[in-house]
PDB file of N, CA and C in Angstrom:
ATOM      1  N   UNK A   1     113.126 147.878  70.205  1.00  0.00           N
ATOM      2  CA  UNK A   1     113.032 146.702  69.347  1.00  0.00           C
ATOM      3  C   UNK A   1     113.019 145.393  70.149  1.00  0.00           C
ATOM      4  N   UNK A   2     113.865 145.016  71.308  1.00  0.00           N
ATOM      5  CA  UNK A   2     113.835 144.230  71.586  1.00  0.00           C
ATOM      6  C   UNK A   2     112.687 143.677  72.652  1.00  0.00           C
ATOM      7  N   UNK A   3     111.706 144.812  72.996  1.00  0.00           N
ATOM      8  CA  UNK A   3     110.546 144.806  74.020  1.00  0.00           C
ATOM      9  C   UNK A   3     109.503 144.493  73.252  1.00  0.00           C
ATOM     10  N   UNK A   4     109.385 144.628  72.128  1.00  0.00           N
ATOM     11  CA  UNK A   4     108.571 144.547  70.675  1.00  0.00           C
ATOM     12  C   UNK A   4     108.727 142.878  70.517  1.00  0.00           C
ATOM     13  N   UNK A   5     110.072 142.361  70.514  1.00  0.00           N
ATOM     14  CA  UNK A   5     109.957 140.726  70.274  1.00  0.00           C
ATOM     15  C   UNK A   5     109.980 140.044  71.476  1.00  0.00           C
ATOM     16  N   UNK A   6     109.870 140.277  72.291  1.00  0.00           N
ATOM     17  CA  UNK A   6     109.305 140.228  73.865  1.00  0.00           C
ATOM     18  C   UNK A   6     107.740 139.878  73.886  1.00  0.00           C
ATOM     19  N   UNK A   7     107.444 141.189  73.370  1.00  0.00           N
ATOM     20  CA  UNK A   7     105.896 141.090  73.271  1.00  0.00           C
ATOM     21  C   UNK A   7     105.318 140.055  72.385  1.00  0.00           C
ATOM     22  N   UNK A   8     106.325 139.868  71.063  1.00  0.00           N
ATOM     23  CA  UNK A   8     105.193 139.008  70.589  1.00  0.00           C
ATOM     24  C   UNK A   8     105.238 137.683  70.277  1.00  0.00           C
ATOM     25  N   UNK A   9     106.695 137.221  70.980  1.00  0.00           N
ATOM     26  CA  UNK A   9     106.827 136.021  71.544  1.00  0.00           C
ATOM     27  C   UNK A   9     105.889 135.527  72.491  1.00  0.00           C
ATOM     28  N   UNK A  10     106.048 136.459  73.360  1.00  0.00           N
ATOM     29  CA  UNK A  10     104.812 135.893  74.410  1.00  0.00           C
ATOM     30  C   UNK A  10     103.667 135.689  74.296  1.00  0.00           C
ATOM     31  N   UNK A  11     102.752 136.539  73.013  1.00  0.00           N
ATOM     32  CA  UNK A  11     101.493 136.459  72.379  1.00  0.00           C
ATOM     33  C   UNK A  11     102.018 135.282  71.851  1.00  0.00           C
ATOM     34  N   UNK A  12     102.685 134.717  70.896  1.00  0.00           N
ATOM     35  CA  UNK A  12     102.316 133.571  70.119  1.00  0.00           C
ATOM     36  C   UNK A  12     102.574 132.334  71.393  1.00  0.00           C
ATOM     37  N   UNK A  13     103.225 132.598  72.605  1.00  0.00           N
ATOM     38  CA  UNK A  13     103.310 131.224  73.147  1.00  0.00           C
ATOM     39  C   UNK A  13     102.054 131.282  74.232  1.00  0.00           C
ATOM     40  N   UNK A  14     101.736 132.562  74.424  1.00  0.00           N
ATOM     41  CA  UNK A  14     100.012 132.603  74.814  1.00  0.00           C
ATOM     42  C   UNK A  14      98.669 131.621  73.746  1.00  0.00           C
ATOM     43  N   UNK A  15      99.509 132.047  72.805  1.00  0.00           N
ATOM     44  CA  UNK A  15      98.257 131.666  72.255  1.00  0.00           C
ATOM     45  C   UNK A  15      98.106 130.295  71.481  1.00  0.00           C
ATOM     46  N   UNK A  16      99.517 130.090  71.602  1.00  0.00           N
ATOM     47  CA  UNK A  16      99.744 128.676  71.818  1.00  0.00           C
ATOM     48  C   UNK A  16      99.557 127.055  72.864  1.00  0.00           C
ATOM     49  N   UNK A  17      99.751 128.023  74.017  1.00  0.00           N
ATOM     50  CA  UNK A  17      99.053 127.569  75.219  1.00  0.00           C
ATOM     51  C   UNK A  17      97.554 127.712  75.195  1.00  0.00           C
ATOM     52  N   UNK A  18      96.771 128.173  75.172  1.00  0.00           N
ATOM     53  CA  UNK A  18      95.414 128.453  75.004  1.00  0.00           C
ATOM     54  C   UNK A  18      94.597 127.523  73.574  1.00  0.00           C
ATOM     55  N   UNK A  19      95.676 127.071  72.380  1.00  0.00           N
ATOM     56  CA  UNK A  19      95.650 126.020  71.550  1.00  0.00           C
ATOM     57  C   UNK A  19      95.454 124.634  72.216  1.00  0.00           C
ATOM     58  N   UNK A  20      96.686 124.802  72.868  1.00  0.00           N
ATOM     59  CA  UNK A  20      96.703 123.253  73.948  1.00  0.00           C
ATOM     60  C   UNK A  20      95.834 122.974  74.640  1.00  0.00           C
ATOM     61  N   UNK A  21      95.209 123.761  75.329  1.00  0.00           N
ATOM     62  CA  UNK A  21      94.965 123.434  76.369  1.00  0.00           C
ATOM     63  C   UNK A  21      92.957 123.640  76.383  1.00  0.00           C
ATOM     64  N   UNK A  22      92.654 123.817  74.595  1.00  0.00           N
ATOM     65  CA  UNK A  22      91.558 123.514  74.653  1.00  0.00           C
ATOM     66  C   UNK A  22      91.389 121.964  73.787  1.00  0.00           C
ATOM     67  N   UNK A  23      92.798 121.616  73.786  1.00  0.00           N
ATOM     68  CA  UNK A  23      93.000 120.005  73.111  1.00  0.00           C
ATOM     69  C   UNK A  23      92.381 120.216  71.216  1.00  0.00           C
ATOM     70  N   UNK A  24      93.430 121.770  70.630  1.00  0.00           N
ATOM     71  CA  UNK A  24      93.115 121.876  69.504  1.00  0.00           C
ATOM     72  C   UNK A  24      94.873 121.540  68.438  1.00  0.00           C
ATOM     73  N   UNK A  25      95.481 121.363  69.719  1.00  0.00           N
ATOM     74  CA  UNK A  25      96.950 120.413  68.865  1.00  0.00           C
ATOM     75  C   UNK A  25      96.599 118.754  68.898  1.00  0.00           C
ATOM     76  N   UNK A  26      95.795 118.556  69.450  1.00  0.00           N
ATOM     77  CA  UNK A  26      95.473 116.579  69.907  1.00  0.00           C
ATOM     78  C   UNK A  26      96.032 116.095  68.463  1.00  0.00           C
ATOM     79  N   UNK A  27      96.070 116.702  67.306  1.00  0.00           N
ATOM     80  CA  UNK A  27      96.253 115.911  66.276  1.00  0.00           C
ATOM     81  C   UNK A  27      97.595 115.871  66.239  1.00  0.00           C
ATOM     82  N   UNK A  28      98.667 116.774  66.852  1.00  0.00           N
ATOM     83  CA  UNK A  28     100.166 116.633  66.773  1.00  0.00           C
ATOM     84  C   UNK A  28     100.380 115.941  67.600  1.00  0.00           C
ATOM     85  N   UNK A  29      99.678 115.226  68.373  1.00  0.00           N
ATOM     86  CA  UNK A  29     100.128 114.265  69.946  1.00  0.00           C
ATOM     87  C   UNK A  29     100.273 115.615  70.761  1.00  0.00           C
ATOM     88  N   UNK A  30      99.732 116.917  70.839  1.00  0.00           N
ATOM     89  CA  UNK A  30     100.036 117.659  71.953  1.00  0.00           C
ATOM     90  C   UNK A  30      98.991 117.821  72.382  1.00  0.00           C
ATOM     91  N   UNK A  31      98.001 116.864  73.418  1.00  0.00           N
ATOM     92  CA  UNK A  31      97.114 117.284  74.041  1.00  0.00           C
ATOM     93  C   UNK A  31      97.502 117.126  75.326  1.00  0.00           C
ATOM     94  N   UNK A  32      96.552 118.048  76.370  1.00  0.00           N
ATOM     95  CA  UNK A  32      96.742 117.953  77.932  1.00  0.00           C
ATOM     96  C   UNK A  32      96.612 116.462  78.232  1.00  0.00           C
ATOM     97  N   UNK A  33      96.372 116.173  79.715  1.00  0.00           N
ATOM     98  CA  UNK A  33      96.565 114.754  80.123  1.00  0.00           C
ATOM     99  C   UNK A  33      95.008 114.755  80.533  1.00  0.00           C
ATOM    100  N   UNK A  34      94.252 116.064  80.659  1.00  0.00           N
ATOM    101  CA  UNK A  34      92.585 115.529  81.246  1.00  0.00           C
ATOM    102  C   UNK A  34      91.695 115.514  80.027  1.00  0.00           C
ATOM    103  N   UNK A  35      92.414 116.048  78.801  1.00  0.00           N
ATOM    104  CA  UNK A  35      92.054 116.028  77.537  1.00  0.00           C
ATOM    105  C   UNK A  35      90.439 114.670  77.277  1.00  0.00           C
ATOM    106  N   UNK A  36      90.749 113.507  77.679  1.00  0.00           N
ATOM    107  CA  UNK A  36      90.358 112.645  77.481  1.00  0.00           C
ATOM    108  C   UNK A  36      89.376 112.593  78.712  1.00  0.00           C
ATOM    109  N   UNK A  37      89.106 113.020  79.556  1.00  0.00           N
ATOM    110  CA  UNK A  37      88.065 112.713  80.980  1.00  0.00           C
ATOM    111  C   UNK A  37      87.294 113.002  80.492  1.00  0.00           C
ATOM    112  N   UNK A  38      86.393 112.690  80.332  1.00  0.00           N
ATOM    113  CA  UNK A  38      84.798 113.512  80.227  1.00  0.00           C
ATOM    114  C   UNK A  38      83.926 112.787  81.162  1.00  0.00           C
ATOM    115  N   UNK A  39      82.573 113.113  80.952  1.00  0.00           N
ATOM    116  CA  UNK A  39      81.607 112.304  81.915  1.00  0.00           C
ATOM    117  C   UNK A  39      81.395 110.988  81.480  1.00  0.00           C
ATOM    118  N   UNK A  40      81.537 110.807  80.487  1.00  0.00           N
ATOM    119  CA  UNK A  40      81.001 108.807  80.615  1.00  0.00           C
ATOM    120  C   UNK A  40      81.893 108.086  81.133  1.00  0.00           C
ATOM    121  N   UNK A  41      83.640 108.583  81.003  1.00  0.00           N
ATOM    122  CA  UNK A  41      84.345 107.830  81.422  1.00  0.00           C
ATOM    123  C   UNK A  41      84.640 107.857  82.693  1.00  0.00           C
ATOM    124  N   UNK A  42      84.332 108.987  83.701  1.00  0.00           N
ATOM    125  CA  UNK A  42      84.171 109.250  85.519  1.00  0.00           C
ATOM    126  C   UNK A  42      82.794 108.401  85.453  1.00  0.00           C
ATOM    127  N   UNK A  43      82.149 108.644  84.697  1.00  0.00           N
ATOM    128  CA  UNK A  43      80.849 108.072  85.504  1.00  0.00           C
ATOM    129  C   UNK A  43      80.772 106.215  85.264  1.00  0.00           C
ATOM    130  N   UNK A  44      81.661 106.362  84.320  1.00  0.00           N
ATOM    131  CA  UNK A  44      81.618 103.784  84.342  1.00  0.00           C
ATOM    132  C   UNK A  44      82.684 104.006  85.556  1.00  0.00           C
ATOM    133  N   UNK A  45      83.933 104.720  86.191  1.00  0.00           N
ATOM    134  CA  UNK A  45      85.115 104.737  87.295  1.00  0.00           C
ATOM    135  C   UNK A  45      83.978 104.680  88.576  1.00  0.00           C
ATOM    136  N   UNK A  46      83.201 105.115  87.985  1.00  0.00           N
ATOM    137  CA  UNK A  46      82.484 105.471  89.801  1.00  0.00           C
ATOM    138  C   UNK A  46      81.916 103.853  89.994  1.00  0.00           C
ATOM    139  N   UNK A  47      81.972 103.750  91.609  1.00  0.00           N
ATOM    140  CA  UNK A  47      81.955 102.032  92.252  1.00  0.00           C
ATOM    141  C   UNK A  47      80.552 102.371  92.125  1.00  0.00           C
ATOM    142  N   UNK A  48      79.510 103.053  92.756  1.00  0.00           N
ATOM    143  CA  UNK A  48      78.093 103.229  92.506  1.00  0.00           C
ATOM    144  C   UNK A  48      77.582 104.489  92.086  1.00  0.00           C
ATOM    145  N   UNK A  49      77.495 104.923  91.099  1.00  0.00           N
ATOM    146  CA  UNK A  49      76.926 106.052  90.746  1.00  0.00           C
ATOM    147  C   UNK A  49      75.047 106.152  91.208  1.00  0.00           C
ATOM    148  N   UNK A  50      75.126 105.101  90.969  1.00  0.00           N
ATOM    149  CA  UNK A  50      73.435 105.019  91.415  1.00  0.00           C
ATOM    150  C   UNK A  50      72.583 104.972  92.747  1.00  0.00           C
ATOM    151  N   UNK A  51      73.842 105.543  93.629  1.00  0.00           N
ATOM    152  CA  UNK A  51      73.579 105.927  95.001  1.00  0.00           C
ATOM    153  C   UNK A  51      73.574 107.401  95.037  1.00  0.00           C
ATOM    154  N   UNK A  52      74.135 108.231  93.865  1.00  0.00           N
ATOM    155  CA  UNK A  52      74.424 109.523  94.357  1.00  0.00           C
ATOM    156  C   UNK A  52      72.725 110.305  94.034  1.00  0.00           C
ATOM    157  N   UNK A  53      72.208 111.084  95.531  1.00  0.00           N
ATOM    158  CA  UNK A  53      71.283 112.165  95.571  1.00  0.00           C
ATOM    159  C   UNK A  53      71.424 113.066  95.813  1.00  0.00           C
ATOM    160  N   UNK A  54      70.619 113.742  95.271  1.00  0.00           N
ATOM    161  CA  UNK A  54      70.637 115.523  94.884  1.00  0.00           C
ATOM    162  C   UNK A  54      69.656 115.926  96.199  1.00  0.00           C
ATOM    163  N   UNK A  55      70.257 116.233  97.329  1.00  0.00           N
ATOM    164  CA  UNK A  55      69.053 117.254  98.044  1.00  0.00           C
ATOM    165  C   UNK A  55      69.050 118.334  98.200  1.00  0.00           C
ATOM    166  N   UNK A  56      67.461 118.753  98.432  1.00  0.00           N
ATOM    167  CA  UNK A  56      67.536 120.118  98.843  1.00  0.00           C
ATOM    168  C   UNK A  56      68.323 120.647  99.914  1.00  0.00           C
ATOM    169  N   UNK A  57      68.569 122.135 100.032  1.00  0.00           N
ATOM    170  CA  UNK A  57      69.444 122.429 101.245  1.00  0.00           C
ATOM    171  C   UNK A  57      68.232 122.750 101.910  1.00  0.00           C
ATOM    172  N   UNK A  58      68.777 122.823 103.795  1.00  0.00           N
ATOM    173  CA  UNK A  58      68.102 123.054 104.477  1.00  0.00           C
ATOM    174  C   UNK A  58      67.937 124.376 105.110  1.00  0.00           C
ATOM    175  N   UNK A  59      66.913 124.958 105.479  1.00  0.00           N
ATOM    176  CA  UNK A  59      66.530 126.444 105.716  1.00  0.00           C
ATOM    177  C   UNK A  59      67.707 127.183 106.879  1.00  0.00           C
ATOM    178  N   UNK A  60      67.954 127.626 106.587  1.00  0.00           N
ATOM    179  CA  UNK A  60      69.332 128.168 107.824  1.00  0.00           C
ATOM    180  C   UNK A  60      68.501 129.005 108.844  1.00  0.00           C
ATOM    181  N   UNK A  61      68.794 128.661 109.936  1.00  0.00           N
ATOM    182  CA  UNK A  61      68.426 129.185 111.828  1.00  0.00           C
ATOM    183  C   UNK A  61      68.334 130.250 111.602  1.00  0.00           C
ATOM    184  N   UNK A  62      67.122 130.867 111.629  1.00  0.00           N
ATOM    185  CA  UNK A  62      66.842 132.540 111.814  1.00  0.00           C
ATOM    186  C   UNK A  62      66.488 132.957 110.450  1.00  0.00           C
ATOM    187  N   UNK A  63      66.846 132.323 109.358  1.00  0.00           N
ATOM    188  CA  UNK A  63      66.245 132.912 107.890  1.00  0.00           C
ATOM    189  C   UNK A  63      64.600 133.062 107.675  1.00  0.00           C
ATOM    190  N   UNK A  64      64.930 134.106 107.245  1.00  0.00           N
ATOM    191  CA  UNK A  64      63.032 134.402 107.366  1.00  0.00           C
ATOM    192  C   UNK A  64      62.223 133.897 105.925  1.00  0.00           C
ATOM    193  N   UNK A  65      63.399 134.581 104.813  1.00  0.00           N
ATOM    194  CA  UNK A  65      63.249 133.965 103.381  1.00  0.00           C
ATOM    195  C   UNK A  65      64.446 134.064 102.571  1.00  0.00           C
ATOM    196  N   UNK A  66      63.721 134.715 101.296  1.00  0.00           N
ATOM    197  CA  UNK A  66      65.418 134.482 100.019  1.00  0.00           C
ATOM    198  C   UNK A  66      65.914 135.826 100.573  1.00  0.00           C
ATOM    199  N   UNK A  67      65.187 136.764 101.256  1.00  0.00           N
ATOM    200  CA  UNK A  67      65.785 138.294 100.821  1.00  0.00           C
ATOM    201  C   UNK A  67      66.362 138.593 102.318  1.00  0.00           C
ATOM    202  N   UNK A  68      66.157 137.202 103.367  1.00  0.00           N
ATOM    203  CA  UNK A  68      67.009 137.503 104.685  1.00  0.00           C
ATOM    204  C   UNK A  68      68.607 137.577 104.680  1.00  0.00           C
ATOM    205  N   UNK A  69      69.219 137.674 103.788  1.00  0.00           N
ATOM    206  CA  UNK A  69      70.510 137.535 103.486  1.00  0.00           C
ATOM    207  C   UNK A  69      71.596 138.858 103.963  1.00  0.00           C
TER     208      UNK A  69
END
């Protein structure tokens, strides 16, 4: 009996945690603290976003192609 309320204590505070922490308590005031980050608000923090480029990588010494691996 008592491994039984063991078990399903821990399911409900599992699954309570897993509530939180997809910010589905936010309405009780229980949300995480990154709850609120998303991309628009990193991307106005960033000093120049409009410097950042995407390059290609470069061919690695001795690779012949995709299947030299």
């Amino acid at each position: 009996m008592p491994l039984r309320l063991v078990v399903i204590a821990l399911l409900v505070l599992n699954g309570g945690y897993w509530l939180w922490s997809r910010g589905d308590l936010a309405g009780f005031g229980l949300a995480p603290a990154g709850l609120d980050e998303r991309d628009p608000q990193r991307l106005t923090r960033q000093i120049h976003p409009e410097y950042l480029q995407i390059r290609a990588e470069p061919p690695r010494a001795g690779a012949s192609g995709p299947s030299a691996r």
